[in-house]
ModelCIF file with pLDDT and N, C-alpha, C, O atoms, coordinates in Angstrom:
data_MODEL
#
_entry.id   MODEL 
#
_entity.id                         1 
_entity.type                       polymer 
_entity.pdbx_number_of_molecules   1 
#
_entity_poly.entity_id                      1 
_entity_poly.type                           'polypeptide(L)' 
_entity_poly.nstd_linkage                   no 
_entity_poly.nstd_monomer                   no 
_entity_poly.pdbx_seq_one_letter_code       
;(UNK)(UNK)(UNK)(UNK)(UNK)(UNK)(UNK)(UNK)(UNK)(UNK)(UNK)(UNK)(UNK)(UNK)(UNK)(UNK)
(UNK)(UNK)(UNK)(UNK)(UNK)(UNK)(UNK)(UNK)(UNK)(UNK)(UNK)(UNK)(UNK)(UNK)
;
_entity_poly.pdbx_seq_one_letter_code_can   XXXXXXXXXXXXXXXXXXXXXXXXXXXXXX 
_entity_poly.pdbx_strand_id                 A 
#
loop_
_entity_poly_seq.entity_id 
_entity_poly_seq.num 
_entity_poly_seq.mon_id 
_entity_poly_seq.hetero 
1 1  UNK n 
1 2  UNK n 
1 3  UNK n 
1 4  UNK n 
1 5  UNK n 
1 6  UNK n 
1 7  UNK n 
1 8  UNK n 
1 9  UNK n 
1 10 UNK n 
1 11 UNK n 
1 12 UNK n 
1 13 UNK n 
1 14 UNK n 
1 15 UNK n 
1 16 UNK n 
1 17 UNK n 
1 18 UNK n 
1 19 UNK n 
1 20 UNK n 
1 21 UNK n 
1 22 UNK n 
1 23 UNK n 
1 24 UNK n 
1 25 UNK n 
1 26 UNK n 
1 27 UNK n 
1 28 UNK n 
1 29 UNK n 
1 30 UNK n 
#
_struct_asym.id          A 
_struct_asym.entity_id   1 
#
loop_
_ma_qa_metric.id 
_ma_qa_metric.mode 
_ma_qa_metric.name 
_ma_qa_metric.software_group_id 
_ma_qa_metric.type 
1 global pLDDT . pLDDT 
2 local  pLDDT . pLDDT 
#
_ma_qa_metric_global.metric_id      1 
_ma_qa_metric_global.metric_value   88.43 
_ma_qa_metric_global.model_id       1 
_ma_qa_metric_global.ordinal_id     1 
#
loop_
_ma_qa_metric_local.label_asym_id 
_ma_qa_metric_local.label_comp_id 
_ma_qa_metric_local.label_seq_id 
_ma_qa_metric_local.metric_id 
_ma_qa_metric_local.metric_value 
_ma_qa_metric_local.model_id 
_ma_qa_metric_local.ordinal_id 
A UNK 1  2 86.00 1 1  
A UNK 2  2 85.00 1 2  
A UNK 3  2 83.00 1 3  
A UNK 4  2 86.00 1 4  
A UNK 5  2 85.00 1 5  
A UNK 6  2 89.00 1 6  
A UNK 7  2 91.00 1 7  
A UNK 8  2 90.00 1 8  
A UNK 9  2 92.00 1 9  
A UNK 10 2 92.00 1 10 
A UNK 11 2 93.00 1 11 
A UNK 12 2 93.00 1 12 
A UNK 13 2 92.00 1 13 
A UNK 14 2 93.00 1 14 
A UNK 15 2 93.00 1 15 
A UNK 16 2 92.00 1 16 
A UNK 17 2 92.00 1 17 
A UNK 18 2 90.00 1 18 
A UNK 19 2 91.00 1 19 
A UNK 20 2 91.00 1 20 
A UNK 21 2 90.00 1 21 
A UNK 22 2 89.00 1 22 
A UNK 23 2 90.00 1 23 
A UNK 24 2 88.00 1 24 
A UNK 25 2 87.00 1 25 
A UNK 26 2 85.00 1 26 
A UNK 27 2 85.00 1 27 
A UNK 28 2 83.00 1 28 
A UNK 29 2 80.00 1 29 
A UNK 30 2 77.00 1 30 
#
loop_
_atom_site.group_PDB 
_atom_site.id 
_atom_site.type_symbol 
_atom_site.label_atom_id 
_atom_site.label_alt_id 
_atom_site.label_comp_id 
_atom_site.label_asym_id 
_atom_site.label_entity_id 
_atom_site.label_seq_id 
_atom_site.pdbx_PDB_ins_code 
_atom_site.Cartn_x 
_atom_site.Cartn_y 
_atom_site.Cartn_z 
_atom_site.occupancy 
_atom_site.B_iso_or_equiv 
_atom_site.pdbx_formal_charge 
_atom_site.auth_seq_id 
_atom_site.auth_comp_id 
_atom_site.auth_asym_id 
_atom_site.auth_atom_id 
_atom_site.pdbx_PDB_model_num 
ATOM 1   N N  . UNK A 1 1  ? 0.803  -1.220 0.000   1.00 86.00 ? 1  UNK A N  1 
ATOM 2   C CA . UNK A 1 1  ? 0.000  0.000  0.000   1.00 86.00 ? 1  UNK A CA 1 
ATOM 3   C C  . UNK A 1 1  ? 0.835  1.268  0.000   1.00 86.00 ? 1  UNK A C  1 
ATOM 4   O O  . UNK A 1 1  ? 0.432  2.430  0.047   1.00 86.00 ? 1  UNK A O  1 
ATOM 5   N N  . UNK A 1 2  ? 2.041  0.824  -0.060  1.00 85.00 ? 2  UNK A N  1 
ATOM 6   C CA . UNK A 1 2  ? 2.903  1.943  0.294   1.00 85.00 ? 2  UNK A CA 1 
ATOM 7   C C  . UNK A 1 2  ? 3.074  2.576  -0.868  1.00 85.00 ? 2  UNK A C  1 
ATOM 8   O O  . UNK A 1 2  ? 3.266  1.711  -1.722  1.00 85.00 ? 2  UNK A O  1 
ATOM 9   N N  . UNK A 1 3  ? 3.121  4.384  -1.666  1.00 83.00 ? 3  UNK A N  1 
ATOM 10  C CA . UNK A 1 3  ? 3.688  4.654  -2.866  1.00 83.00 ? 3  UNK A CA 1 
ATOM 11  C C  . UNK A 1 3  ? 4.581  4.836  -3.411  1.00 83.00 ? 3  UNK A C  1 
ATOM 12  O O  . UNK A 1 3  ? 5.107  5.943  -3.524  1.00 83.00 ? 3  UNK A O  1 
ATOM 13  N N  . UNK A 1 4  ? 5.046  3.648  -3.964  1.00 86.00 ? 4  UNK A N  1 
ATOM 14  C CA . UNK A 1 4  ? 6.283  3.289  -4.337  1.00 86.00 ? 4  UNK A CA 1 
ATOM 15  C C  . UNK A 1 4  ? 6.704  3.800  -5.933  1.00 86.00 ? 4  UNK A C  1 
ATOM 16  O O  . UNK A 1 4  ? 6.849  2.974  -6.833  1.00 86.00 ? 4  UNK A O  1 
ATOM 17  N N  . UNK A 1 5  ? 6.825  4.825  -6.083  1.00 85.00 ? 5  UNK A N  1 
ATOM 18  C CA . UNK A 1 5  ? 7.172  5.142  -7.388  1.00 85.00 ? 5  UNK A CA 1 
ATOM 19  C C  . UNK A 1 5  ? 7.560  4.113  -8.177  1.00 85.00 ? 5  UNK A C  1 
ATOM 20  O O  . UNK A 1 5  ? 7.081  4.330  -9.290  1.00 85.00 ? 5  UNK A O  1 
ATOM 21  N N  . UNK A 1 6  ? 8.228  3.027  -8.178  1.00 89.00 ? 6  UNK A N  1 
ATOM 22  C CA . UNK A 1 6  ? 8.746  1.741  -8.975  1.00 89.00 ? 6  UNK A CA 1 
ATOM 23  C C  . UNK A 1 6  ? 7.545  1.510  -9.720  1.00 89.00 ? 6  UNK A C  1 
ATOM 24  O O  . UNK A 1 6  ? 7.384  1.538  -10.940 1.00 89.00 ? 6  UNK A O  1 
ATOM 25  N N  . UNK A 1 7  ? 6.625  1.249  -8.687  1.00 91.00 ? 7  UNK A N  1 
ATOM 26  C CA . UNK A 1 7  ? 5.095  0.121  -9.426  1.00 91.00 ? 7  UNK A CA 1 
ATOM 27  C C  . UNK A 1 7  ? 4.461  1.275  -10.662 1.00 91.00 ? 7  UNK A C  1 
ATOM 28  O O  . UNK A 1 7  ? 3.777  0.895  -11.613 1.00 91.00 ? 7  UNK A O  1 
ATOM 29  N N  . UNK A 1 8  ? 4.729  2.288  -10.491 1.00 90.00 ? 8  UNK A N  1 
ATOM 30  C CA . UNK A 1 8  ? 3.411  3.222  -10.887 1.00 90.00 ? 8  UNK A CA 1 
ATOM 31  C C  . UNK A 1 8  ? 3.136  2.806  -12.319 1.00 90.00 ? 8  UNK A C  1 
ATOM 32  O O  . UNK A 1 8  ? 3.864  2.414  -13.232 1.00 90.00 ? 8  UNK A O  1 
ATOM 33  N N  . UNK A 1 9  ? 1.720  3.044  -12.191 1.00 92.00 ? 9  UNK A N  1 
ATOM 34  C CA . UNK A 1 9  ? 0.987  2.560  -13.633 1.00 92.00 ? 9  UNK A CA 1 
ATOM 35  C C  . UNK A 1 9  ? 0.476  3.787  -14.040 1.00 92.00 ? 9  UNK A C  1 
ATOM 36  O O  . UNK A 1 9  ? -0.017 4.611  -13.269 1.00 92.00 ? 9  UNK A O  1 
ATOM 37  N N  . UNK A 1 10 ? 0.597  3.928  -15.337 1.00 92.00 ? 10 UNK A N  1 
ATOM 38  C CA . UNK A 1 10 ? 0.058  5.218  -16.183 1.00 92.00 ? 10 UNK A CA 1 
ATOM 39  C C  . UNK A 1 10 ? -1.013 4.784  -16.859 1.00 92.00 ? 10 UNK A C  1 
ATOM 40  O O  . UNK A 1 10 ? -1.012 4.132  -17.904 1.00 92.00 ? 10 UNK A O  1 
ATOM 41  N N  . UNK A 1 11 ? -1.975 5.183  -16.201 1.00 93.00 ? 11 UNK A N  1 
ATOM 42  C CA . UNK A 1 11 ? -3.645 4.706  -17.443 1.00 93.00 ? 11 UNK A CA 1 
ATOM 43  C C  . UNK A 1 11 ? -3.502 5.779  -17.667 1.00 93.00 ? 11 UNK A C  1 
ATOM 44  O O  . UNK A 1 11 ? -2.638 6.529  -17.214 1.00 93.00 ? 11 UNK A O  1 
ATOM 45  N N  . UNK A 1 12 ? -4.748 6.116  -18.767 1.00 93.00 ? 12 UNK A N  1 
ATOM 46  C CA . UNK A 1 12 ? -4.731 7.697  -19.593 1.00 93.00 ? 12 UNK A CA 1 
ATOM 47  C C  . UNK A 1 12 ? -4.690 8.845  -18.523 1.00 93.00 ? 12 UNK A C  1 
ATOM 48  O O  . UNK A 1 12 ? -3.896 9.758  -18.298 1.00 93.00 ? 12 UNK A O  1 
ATOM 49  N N  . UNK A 1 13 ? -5.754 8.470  -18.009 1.00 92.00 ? 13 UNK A N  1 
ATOM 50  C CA . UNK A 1 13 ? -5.834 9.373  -17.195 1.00 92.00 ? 13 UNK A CA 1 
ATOM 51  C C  . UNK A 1 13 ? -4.624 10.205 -16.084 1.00 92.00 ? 13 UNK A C  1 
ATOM 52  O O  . UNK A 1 13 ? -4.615 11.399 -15.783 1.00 92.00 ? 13 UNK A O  1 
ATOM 53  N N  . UNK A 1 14 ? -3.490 8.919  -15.552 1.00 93.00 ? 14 UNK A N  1 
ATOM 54  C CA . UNK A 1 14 ? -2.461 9.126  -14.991 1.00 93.00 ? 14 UNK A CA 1 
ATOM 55  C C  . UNK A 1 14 ? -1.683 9.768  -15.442 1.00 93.00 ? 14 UNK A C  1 
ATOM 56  O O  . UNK A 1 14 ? -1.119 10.634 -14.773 1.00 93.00 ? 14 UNK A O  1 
ATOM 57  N N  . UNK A 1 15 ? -1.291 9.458  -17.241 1.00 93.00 ? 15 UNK A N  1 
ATOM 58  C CA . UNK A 1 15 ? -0.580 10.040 -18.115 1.00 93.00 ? 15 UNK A CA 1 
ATOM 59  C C  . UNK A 1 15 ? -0.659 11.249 -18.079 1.00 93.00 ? 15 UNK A C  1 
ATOM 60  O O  . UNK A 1 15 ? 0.183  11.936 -17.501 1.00 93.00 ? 15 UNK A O  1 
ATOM 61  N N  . UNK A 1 16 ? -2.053 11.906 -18.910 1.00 92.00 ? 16 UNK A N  1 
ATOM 62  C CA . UNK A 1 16 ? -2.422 13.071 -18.670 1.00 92.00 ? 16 UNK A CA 1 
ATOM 63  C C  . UNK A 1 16 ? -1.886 14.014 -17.568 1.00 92.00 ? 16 UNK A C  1 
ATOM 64  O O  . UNK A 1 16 ? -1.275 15.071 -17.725 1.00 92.00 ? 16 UNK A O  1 
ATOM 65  N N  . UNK A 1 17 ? -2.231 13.432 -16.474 1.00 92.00 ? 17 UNK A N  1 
ATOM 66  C CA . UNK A 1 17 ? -2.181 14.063 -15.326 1.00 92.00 ? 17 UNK A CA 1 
ATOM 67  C C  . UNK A 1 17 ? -0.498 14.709 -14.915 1.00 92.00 ? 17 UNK A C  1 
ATOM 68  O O  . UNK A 1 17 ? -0.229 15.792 -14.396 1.00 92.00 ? 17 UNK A O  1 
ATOM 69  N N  . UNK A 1 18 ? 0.619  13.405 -15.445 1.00 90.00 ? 18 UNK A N  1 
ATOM 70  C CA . UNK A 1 18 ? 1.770  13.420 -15.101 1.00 90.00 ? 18 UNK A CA 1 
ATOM 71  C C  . UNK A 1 18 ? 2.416  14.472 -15.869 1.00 90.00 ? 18 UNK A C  1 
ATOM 72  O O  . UNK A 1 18 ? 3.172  15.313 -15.381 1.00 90.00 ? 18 UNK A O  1 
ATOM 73  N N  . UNK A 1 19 ? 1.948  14.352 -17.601 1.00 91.00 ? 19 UNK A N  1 
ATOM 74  C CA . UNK A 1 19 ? 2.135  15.689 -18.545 1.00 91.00 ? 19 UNK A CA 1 
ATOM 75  C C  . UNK A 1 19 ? 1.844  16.949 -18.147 1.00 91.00 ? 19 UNK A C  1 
ATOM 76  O O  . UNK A 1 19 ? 2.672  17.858 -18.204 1.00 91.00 ? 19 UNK A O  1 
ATOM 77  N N  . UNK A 1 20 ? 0.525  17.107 -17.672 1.00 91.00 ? 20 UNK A N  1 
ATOM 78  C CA . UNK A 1 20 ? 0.472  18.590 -17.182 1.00 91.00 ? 20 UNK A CA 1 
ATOM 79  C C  . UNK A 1 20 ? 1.024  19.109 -15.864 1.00 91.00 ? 20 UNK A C  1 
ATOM 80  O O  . UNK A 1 20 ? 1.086  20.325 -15.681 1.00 91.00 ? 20 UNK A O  1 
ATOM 81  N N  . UNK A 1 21 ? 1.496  18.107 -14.783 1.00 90.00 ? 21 UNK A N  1 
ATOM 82  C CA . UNK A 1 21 ? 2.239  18.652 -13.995 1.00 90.00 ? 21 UNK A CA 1 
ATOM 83  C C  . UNK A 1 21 ? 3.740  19.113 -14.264 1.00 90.00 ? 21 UNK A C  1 
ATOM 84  O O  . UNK A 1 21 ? 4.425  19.992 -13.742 1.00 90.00 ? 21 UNK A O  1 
ATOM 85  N N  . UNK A 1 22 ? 4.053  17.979 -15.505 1.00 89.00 ? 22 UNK A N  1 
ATOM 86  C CA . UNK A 1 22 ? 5.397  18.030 -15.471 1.00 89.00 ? 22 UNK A CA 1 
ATOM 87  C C  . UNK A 1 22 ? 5.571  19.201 -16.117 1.00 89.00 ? 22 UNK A C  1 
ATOM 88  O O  . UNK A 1 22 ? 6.564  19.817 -15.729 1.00 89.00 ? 22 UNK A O  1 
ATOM 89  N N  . UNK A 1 23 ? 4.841  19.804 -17.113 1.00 90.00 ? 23 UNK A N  1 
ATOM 90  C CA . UNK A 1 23 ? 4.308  20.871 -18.025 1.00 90.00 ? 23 UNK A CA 1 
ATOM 91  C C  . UNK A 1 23 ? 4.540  22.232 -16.898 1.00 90.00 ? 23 UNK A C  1 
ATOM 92  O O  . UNK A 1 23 ? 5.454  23.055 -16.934 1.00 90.00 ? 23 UNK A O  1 
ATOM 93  N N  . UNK A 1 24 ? 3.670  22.173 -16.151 1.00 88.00 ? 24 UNK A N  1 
ATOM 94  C CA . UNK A 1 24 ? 3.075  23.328 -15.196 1.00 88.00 ? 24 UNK A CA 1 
ATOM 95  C C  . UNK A 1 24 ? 4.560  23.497 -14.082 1.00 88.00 ? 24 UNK A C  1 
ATOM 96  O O  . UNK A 1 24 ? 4.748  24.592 -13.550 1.00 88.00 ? 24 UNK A O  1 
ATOM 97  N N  . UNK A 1 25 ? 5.362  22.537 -13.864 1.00 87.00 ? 25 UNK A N  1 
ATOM 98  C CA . UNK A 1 25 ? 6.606  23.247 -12.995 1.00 87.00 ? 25 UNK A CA 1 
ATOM 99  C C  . UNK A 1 25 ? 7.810  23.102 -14.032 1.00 87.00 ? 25 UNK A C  1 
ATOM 100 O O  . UNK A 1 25 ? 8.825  23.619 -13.565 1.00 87.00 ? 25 UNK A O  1 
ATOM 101 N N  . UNK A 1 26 ? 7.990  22.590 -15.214 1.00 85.00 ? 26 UNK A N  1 
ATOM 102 C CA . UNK A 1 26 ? 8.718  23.167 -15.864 1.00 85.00 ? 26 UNK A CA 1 
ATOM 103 C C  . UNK A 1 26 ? 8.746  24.756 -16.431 1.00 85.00 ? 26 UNK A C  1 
ATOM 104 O O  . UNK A 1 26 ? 9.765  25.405 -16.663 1.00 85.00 ? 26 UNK A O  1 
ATOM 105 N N  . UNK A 1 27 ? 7.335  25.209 -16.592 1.00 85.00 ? 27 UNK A N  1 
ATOM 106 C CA . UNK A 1 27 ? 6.864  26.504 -16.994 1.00 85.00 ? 27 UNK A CA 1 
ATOM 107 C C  . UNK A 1 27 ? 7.052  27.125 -16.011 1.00 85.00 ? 27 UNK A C  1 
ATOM 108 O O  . UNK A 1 27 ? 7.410  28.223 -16.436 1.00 85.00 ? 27 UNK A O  1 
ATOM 109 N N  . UNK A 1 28 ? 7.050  27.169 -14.746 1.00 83.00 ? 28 UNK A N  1 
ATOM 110 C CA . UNK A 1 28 ? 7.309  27.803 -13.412 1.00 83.00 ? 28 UNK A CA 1 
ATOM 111 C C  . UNK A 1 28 ? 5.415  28.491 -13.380 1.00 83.00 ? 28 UNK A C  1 
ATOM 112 O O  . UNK A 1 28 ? 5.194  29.627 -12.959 1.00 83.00 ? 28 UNK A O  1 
ATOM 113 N N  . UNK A 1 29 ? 4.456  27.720 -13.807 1.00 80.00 ? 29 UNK A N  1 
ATOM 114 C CA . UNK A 1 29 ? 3.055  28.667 -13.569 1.00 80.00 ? 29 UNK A CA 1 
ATOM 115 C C  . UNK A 1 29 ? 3.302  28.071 -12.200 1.00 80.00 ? 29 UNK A C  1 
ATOM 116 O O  . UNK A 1 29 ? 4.064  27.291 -11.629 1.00 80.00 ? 29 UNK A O  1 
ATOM 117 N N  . UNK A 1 30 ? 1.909  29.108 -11.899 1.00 77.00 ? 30 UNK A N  1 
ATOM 118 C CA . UNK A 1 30 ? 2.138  29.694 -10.570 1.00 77.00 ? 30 UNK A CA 1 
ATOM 119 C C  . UNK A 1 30 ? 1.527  28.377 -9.729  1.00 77.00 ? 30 UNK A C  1 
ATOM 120 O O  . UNK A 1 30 ? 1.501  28.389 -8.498  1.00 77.00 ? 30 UNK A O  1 
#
């Protein structure tokens, strides 16, 4: 149960999610 970055699974939705963060602090938005 623990979050182990190793396991992580990207369904679309995860994907998505991981793009626009990675998006949003590379851009430095606020």
């Amino acid at each position: 149960l623990v979050p182990d970055p190793e396991f992580i699974y990207l369904s679309r939705s995860h994907k998505k999610a991981l793009t626009y963060l990675d998006y949003g602090i590379s851009e430095r938005a606020g």
